[in-house]
N, C-alpha and C. Protein backbone atom coordinates (compact mmCIF):
# COMPACT_ATOMS: atom_id res chain seq x y z
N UNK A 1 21.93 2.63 -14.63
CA UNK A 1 22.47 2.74 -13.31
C UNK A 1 23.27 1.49 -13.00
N UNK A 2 24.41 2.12 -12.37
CA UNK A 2 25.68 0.26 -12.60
C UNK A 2 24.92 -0.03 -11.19
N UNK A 3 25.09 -1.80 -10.97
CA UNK A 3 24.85 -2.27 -9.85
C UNK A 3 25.98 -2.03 -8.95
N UNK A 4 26.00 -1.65 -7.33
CA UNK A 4 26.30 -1.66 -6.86
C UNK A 4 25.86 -1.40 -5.24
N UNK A 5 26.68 -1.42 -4.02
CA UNK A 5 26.02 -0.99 -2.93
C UNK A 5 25.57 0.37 -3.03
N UNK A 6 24.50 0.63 -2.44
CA UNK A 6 23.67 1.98 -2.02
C UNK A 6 23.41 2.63 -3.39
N UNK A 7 22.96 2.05 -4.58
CA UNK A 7 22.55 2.24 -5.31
C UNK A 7 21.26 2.43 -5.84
N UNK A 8 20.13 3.08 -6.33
CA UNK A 8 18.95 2.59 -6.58
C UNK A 8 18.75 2.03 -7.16
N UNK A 9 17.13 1.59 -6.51
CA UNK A 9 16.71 0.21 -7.66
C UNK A 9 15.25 1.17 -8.05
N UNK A 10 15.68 1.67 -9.32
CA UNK A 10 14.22 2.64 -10.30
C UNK A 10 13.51 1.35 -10.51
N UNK A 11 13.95 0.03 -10.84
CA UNK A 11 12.69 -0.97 -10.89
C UNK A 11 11.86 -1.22 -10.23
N UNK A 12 11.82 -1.17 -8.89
CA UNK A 12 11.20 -1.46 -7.72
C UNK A 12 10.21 -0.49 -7.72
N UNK A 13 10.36 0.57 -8.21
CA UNK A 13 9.07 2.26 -8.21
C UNK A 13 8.46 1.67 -9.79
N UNK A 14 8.98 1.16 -10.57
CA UNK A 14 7.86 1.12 -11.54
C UNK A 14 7.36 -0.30 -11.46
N UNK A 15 7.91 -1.38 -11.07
CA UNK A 15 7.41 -2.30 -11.06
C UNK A 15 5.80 -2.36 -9.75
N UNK A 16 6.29 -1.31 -8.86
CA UNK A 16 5.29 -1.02 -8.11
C UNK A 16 4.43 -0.24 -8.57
N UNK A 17 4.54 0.80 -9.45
CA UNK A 17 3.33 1.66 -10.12
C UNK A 17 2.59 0.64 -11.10
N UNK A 18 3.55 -0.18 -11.88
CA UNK A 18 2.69 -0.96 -12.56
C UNK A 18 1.85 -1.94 -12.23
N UNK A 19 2.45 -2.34 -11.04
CA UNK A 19 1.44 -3.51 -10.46
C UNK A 19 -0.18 -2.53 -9.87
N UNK A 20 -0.41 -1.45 -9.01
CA UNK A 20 -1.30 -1.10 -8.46
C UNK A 20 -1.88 -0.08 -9.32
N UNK A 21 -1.19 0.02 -10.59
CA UNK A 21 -1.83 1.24 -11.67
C UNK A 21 -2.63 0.12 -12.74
N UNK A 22 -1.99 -1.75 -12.57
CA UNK A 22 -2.57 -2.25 -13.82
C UNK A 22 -3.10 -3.70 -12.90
N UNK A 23 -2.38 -4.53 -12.77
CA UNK A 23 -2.78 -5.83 -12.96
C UNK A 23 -3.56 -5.88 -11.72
N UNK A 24 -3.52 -5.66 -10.63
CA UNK A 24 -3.79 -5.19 -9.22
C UNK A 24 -4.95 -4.83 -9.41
N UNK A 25 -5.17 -3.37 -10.10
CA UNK A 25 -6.00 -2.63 -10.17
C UNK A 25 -7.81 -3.44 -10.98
N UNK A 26 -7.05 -4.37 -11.75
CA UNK A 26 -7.90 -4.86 -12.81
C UNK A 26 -8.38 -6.04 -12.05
N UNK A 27 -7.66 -6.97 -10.76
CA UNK A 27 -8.35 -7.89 -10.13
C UNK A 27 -9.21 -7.23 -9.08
N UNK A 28 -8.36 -5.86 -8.30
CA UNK A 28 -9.32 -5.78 -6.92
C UNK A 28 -10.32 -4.70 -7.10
N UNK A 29 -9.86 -3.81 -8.51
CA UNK A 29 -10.63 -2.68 -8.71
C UNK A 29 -10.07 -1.41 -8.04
N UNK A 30 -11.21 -0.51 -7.47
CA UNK A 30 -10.85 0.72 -7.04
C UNK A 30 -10.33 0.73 -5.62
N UNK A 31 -9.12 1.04 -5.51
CA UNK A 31 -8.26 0.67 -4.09
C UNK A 31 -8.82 1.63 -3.23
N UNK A 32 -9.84 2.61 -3.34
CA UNK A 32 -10.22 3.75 -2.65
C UNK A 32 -11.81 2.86 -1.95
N UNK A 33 -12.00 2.39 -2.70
CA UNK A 33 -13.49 1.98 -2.39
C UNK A 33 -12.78 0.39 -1.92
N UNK A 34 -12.08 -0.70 -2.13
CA UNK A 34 -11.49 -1.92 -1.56
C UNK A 34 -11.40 -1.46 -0.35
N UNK A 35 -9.97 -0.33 0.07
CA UNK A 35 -10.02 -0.09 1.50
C UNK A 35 -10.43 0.22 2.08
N UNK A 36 -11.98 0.65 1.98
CA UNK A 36 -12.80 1.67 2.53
C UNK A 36 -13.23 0.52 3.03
N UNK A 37 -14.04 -0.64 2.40
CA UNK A 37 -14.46 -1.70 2.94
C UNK A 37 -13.24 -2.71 3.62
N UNK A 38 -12.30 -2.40 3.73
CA UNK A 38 -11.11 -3.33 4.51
C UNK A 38 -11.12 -2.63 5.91
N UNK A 39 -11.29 -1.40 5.98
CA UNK A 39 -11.17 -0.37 7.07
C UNK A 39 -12.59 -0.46 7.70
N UNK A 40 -14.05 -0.82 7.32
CA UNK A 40 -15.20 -1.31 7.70
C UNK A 40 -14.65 -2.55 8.48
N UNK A 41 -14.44 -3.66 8.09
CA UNK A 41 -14.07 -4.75 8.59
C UNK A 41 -13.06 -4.79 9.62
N UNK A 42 -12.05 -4.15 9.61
CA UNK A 42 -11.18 -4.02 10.34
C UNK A 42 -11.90 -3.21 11.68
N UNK A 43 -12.57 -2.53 11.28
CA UNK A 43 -13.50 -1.77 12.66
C UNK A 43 -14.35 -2.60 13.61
N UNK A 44 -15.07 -3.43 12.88
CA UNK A 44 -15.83 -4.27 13.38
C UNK A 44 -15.01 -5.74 14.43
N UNK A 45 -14.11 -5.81 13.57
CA UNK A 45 -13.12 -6.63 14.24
C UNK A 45 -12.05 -6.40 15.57
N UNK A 46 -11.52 -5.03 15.46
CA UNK A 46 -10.63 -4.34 16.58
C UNK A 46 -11.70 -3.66 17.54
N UNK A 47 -13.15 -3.35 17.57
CA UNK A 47 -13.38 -2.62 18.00
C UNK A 47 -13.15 -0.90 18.03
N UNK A 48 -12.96 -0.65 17.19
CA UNK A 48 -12.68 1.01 17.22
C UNK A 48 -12.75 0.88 16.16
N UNK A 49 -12.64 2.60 15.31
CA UNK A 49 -12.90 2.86 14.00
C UNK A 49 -11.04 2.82 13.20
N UNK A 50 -11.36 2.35 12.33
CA UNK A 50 -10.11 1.97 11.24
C UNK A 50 -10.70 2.96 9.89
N UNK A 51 -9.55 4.30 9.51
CA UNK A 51 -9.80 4.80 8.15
C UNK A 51 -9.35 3.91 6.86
N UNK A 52 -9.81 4.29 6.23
CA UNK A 52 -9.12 3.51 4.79
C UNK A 52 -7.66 4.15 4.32
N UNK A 53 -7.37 5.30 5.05
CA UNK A 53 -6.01 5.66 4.84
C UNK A 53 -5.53 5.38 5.64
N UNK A 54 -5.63 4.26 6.38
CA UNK A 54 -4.42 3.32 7.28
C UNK A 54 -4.70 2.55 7.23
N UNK A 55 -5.69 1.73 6.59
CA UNK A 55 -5.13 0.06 5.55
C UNK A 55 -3.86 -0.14 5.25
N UNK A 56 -3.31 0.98 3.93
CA UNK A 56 -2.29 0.25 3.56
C UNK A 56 -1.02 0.69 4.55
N UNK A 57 -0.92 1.79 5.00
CA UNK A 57 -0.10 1.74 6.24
C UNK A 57 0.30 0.72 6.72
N UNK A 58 -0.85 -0.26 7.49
CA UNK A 58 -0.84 -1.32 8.16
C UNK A 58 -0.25 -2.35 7.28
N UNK A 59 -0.74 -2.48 5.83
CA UNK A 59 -0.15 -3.36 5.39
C UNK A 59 1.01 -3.44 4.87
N UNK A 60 1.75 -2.03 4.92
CA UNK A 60 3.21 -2.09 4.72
C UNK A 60 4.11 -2.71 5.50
N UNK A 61 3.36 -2.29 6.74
CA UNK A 61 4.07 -2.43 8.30
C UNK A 61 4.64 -4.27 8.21
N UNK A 62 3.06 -4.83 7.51
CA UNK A 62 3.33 -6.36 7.48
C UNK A 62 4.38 -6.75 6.28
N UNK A 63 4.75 -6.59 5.50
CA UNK A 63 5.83 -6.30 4.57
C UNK A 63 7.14 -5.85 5.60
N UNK A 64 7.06 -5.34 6.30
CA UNK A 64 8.24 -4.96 7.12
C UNK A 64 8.62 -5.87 7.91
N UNK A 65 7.47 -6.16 8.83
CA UNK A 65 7.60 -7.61 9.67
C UNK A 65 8.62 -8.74 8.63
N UNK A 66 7.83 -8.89 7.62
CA UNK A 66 8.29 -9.78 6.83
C UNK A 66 9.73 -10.16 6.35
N UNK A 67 9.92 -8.69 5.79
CA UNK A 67 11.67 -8.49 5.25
C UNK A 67 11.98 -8.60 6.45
N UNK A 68 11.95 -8.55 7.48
CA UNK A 68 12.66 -8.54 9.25
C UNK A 68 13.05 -10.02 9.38
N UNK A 69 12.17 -11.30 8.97
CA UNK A 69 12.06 -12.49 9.03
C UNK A 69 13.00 -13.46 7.85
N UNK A 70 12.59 -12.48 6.79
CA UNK A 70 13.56 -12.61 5.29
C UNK A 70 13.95 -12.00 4.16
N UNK A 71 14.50 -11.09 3.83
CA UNK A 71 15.00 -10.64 3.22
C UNK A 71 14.73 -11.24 1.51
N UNK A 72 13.71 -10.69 0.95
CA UNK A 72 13.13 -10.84 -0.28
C UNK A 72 12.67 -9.32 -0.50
N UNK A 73 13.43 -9.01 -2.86
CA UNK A 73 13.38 -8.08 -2.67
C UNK A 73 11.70 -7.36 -3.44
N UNK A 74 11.28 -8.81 -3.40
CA UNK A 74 9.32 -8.28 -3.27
C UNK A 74 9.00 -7.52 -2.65
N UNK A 75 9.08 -7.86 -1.51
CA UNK A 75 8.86 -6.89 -0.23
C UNK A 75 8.60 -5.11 -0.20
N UNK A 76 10.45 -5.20 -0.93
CA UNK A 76 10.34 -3.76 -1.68
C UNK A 76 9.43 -2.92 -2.16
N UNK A 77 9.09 -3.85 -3.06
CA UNK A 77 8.13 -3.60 -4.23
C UNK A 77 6.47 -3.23 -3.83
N UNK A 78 6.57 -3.99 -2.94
CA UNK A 78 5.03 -3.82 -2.25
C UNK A 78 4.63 -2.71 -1.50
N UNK A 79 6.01 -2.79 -0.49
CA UNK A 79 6.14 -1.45 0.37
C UNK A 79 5.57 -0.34 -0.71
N UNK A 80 6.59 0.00 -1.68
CA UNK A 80 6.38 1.41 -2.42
C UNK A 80 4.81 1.56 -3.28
N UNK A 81 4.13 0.41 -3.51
CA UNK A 81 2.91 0.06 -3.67
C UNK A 81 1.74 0.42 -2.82
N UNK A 82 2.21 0.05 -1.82
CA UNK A 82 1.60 0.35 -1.14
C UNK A 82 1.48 2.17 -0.38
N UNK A 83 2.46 2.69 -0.66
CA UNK A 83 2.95 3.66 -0.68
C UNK A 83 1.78 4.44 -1.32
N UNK A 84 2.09 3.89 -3.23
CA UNK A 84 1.53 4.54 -3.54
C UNK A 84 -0.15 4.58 -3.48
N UNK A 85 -0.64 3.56 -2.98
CA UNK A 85 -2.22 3.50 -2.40
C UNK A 85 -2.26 4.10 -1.58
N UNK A 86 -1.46 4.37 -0.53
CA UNK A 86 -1.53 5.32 0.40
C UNK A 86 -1.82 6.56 0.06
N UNK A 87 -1.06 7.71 -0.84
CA UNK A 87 -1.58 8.81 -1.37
C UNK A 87 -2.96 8.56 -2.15
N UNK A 88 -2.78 7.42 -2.77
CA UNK A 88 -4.68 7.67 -3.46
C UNK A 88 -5.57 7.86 -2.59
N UNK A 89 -5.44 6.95 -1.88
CA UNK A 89 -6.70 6.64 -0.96
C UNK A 89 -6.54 7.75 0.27
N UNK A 90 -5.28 8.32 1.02
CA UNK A 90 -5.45 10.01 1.73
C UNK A 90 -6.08 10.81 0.28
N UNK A 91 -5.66 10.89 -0.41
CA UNK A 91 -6.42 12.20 -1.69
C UNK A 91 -7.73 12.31 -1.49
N UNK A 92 -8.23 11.35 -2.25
CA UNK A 92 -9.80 10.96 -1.96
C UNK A 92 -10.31 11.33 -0.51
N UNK A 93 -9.93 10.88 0.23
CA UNK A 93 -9.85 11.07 1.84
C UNK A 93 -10.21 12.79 1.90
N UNK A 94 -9.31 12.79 1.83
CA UNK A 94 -9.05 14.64 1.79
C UNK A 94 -10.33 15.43 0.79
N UNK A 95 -10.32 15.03 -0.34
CA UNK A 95 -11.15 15.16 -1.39
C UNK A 95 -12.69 15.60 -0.88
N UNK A 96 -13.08 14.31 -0.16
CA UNK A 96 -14.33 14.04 0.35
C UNK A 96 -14.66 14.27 1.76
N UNK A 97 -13.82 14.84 2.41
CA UNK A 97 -13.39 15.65 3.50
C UNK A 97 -13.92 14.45 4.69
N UNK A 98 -13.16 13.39 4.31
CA UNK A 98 -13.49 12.03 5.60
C UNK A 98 -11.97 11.42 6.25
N UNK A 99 -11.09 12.55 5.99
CA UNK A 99 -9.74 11.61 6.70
C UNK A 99 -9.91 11.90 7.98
N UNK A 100 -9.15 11.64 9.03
CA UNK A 100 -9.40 11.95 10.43
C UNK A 100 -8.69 13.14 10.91
């Protein structure tokens, strides 16, 4: 794919599958069971109940904030990462019949 404006970047989707399919995966473990306990904490802290399928929601959102502040194309990368934790962790959700 030539570089240019409004072009895709296919690196940014695998560099993001690879990070939360490998290296990610191998420090924090199972992102279904991590956010489940991020979404515990987050409950206890806001007062109201937080699912684990709006962890990473939330944490895209902060990635957004971010690129808003500076323009780095990490950011990218995380977003679609996060993305894709998002469908794991709704699946499971769904799976185990606990999404909201």
């Amino acid at each position: 794919m030539s570089k240019g404006t409004g072009m895709l970047k296919p690196d940014i989707l695998s560099k993001a599958l690879r990070a939360v399919s490998g290296e990610r995966r191998q420090s924090y473990g199972d992102p279904v069971e991590l956010y489940r306990i991020v979404a515990a904490f987050w409950s206890i802290r806001l007062g109201h109940t937080v699912h684990p399928e709006e962890v990473p929601d939330c944490l895209a959102l902060s990635k957004i904030a971010r690129g808003m502040m500076h323009y780095k194309l990490d950011n990218f990368t995380d977003r679609a990462g996060y993305a894709q934790i998002a469908a794991t962790v709704a699946t499971a959700a769904q799976k185990n019949n606990t999404s909201p």
